[in-house]
N, C-alpha and C. Protein backbone atom coordinates (compact mmCIF):
# COMPACT_ATOMS: atom_id res chain seq x y z
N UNK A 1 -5.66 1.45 -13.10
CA UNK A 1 -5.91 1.16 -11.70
C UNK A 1 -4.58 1.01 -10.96
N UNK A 2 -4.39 1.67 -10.26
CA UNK A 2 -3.24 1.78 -9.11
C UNK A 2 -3.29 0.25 -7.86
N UNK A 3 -1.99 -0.01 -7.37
CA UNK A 3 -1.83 -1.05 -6.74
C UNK A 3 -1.87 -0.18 -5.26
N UNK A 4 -1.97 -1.28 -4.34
CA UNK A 4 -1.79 -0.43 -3.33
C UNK A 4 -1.08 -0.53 -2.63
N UNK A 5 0.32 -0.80 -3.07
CA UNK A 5 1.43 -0.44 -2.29
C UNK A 5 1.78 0.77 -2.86
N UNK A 6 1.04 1.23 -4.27
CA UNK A 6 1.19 2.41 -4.71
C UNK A 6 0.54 3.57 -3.91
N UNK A 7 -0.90 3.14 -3.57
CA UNK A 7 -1.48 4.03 -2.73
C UNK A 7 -1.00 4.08 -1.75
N UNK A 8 -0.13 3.46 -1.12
CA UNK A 8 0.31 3.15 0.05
C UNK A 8 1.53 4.09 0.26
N UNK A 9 2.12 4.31 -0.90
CA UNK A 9 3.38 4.99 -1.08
C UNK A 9 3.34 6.26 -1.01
N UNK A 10 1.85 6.92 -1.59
CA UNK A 10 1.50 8.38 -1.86
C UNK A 10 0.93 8.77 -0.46
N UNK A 11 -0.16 7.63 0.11
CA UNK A 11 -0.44 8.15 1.46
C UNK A 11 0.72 8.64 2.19
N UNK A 12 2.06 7.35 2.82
CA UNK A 12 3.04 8.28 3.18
C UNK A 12 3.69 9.30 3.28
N UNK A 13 3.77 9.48 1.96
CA UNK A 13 4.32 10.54 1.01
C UNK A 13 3.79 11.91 1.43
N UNK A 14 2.13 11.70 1.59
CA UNK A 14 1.09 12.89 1.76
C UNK A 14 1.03 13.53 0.27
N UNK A 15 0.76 12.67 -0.95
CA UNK A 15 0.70 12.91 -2.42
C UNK A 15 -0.29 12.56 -2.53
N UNK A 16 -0.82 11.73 -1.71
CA UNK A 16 -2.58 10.96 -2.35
C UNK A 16 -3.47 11.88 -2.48
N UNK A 17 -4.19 11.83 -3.53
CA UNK A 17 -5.20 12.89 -3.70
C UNK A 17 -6.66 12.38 -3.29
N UNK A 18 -7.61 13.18 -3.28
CA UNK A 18 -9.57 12.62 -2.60
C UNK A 18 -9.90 11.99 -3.50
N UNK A 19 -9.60 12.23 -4.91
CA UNK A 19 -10.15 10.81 -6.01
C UNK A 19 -9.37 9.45 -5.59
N UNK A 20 -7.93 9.51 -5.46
CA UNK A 20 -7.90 8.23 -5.25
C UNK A 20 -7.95 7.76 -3.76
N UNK A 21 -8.39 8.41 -2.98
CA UNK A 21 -9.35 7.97 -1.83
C UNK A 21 -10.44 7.85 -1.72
N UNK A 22 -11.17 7.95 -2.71
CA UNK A 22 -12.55 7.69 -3.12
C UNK A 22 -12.83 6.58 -3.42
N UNK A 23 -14.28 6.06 -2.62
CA UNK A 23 -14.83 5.07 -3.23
C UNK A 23 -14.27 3.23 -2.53
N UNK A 24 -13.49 3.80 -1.36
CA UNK A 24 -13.32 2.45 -0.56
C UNK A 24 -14.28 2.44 0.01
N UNK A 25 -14.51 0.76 0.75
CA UNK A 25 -15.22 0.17 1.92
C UNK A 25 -14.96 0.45 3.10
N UNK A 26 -13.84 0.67 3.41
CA UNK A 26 -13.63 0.53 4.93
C UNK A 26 -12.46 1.52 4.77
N UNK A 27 -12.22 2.38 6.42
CA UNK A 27 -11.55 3.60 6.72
C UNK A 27 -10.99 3.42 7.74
N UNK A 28 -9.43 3.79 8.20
CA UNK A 28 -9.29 4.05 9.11
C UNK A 28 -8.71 5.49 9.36
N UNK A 29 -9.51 6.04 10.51
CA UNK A 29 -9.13 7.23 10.56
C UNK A 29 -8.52 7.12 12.20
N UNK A 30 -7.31 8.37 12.12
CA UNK A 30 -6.67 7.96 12.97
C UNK A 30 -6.67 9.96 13.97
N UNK A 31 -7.39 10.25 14.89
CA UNK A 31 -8.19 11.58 14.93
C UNK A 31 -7.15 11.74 16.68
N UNK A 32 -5.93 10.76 16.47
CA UNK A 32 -5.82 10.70 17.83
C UNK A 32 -4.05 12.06 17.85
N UNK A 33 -4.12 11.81 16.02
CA UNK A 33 -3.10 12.78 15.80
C UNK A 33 -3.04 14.50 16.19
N UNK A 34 -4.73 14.94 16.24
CA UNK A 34 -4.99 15.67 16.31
C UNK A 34 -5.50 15.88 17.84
N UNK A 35 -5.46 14.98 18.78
CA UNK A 35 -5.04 14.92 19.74
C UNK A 35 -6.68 14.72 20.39
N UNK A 36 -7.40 14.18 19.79
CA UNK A 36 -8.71 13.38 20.05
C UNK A 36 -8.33 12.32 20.87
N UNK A 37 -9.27 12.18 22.05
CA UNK A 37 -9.58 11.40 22.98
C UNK A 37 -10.86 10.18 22.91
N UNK A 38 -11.73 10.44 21.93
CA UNK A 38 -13.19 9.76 22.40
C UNK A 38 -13.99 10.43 20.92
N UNK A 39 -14.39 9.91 20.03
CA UNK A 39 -15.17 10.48 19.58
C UNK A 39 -16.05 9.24 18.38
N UNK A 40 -17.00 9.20 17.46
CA UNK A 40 -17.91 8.44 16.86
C UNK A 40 -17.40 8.63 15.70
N UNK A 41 -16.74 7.98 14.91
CA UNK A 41 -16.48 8.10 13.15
C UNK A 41 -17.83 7.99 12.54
N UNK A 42 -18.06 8.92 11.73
CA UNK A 42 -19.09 8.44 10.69
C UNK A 42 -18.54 7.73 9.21
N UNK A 43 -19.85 6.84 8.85
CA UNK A 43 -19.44 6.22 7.83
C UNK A 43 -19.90 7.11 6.51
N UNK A 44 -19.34 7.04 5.51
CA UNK A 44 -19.42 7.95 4.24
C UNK A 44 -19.81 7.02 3.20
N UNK A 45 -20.78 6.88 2.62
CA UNK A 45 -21.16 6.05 1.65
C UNK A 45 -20.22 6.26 0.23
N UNK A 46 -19.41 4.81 0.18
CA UNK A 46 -19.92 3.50 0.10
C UNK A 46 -19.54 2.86 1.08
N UNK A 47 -18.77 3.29 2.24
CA UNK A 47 -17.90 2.50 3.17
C UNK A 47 -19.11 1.96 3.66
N UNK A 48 -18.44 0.74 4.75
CA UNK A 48 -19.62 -0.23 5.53
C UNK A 48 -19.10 0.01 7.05
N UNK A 49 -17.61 0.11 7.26
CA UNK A 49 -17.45 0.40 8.05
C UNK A 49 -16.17 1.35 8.61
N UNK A 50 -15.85 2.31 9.55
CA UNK A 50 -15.00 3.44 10.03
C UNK A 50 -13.87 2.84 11.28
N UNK A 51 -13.27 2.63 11.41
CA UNK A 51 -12.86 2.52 12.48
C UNK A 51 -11.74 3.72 13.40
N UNK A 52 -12.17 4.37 14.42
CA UNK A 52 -11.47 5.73 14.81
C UNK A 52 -10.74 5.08 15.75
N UNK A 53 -9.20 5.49 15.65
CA UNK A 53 -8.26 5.53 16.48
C UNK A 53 -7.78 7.26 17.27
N UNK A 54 -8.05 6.77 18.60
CA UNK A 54 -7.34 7.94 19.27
C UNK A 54 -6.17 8.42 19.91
N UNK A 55 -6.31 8.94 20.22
CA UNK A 55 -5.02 9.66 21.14
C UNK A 55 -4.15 8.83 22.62
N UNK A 56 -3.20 8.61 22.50
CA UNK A 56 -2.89 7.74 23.75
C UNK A 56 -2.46 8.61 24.39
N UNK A 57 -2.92 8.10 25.89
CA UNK A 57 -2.31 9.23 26.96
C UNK A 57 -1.70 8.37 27.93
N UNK A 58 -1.44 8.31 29.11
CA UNK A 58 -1.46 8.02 30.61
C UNK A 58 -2.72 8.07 31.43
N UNK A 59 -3.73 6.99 31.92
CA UNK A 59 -4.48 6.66 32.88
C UNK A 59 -4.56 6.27 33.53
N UNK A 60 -5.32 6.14 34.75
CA UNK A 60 -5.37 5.42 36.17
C UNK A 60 -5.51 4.42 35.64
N UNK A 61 -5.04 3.42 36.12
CA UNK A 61 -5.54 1.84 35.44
C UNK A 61 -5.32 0.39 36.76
N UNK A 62 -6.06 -0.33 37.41
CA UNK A 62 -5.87 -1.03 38.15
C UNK A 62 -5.42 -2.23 37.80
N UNK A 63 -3.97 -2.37 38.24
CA UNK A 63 -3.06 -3.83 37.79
C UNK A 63 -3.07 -4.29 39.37
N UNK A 64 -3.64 -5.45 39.55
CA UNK A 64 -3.68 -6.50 40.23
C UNK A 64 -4.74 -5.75 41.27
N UNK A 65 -3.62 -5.08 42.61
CA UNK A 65 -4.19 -4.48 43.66
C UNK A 65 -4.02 -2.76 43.55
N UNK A 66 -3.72 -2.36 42.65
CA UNK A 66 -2.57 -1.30 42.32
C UNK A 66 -3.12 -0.44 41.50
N UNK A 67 -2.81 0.82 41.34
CA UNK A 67 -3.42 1.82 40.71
C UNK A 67 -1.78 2.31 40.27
N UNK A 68 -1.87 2.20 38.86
CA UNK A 68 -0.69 2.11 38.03
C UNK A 68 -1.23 3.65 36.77
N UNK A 69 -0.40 4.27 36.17
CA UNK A 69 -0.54 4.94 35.18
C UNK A 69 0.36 4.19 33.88
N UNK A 70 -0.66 4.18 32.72
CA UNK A 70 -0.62 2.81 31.96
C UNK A 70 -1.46 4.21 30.70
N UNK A 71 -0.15 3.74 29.27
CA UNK A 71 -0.64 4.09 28.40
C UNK A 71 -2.23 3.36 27.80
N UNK A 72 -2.95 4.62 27.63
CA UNK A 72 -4.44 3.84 27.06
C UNK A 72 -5.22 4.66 26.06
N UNK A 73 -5.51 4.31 24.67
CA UNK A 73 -5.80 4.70 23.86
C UNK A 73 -7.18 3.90 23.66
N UNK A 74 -8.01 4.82 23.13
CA UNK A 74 -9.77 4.23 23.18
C UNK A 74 -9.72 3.95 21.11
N UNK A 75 -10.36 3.23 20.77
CA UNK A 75 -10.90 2.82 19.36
C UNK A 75 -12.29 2.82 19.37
N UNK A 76 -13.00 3.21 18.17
CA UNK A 76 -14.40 3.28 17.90
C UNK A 76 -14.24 2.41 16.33
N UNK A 77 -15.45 1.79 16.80
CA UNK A 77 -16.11 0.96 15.26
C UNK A 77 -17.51 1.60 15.00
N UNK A 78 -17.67 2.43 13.63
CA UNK A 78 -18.59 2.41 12.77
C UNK A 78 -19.08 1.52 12.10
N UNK A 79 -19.86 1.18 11.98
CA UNK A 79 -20.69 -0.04 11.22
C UNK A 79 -22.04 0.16 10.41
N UNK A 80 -22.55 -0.14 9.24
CA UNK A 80 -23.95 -0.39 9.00
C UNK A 80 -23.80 -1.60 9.08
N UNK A 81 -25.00 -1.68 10.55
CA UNK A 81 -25.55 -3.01 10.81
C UNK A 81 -26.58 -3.91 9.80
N UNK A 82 -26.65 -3.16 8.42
CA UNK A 82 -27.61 -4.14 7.48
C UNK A 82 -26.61 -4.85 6.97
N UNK A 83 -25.31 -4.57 6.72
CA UNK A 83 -24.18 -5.37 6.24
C UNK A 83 -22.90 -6.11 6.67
N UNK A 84 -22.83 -5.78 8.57
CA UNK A 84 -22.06 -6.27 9.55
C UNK A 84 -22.83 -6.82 10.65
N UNK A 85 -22.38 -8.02 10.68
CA UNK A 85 -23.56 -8.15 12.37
C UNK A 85 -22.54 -7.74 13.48
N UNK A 86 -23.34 -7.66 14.67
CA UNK A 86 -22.43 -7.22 15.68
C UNK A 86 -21.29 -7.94 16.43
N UNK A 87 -22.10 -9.06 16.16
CA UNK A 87 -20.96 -10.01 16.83
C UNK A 87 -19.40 -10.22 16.36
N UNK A 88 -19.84 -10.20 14.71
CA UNK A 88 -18.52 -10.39 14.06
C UNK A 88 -17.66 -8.67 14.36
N UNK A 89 -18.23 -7.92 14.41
CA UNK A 89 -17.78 -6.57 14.84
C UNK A 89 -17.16 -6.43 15.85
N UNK A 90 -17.82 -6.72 16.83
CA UNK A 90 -17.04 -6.85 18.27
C UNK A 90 -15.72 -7.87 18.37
N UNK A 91 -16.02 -8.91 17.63
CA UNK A 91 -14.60 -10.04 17.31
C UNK A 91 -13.45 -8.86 16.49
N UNK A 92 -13.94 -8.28 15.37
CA UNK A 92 -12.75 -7.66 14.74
C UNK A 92 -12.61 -6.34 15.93
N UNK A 93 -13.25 -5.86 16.57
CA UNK A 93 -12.61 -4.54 17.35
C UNK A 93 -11.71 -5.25 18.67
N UNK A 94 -12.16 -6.29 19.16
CA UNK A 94 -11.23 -7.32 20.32
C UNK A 94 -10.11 -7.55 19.46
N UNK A 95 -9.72 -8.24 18.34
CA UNK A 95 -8.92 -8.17 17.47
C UNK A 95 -7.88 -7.56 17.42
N UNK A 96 -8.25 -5.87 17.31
CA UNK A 96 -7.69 -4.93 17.10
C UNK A 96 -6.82 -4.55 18.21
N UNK A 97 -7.89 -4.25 19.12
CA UNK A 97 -7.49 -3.84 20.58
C UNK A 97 -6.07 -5.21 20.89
N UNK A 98 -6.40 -6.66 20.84
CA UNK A 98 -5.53 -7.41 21.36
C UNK A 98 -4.03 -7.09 20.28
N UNK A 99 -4.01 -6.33 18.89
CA UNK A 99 -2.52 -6.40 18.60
C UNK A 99 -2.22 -4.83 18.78
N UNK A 100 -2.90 -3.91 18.92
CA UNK A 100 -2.46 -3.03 19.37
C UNK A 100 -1.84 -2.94 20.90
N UNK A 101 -2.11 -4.21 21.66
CA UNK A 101 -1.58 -4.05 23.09
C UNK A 101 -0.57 -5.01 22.55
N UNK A 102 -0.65 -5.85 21.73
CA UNK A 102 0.83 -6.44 21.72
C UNK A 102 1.06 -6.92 20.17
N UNK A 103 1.69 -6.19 19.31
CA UNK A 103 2.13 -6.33 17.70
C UNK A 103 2.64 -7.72 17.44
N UNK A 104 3.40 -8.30 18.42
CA UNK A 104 3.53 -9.34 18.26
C UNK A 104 2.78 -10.68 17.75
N UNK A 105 1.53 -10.13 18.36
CA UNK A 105 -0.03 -11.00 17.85
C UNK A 105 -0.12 -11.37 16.52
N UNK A 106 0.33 -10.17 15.53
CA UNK A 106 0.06 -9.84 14.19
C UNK A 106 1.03 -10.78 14.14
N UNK A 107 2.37 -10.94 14.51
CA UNK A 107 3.85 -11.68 13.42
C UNK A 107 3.37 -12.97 13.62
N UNK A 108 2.67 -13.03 15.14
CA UNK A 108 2.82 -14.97 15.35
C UNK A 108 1.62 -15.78 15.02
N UNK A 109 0.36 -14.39 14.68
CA UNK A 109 -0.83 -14.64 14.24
C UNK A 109 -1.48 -15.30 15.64
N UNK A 110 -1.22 -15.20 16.62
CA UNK A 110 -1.89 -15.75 17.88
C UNK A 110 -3.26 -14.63 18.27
């Protein structure tokens, strides 16, 4: 059984092979490389849940009174709801969204 800073090493690498990506719970796929905007991850059994990261662009975005162009990247959560409730789902995708707008979140754990 491999560690996963080992898997971690080959993903980088681009050495990891589909067996030893086989057979996790949870995925993140990241579809924004390929220059995806918006789209629904499906989940692949055994996973429970997908989470899709997209593509960041420049959008209209209203700061205060103001119509500003503001990097904005959309995330999708896959879920089977017999094994996630929603609520706790929506807490981990707010989660997400709050350290992807600021990494800092992650170091100070706020």
């Amino acid at each position: 059984m491999q560690t996963i800073n080992a898997l971690g090493r080959k993903a980088r690498e681009g050495t990891i092979s589909i067996d030893e990506m086989a057979g996790g719970t949870f995925t993140i796929s990241n579809g924004g490389v390929y220059g995806s905007m918006l789209s629904t991850p499906i989940i692949n059994p055994p996973q429970s849940a997908i989470l899709g990261m997209h593509n960041i662009t420049q959008r209209a975005t209203v700061v205060g009174k103001c119509i500003e162009a503001r990097p904005m990247m959309y995330i999708a959560l896959t879920y089977d709801h017999r094994l996630i409730d929603g609520r706790e789902a929506v807490t981990f995708l707010k989660r997400i969204k709050d350290i992807v707008e600021d990494p800092r979140r992650l170091l100070l754990d706020v």
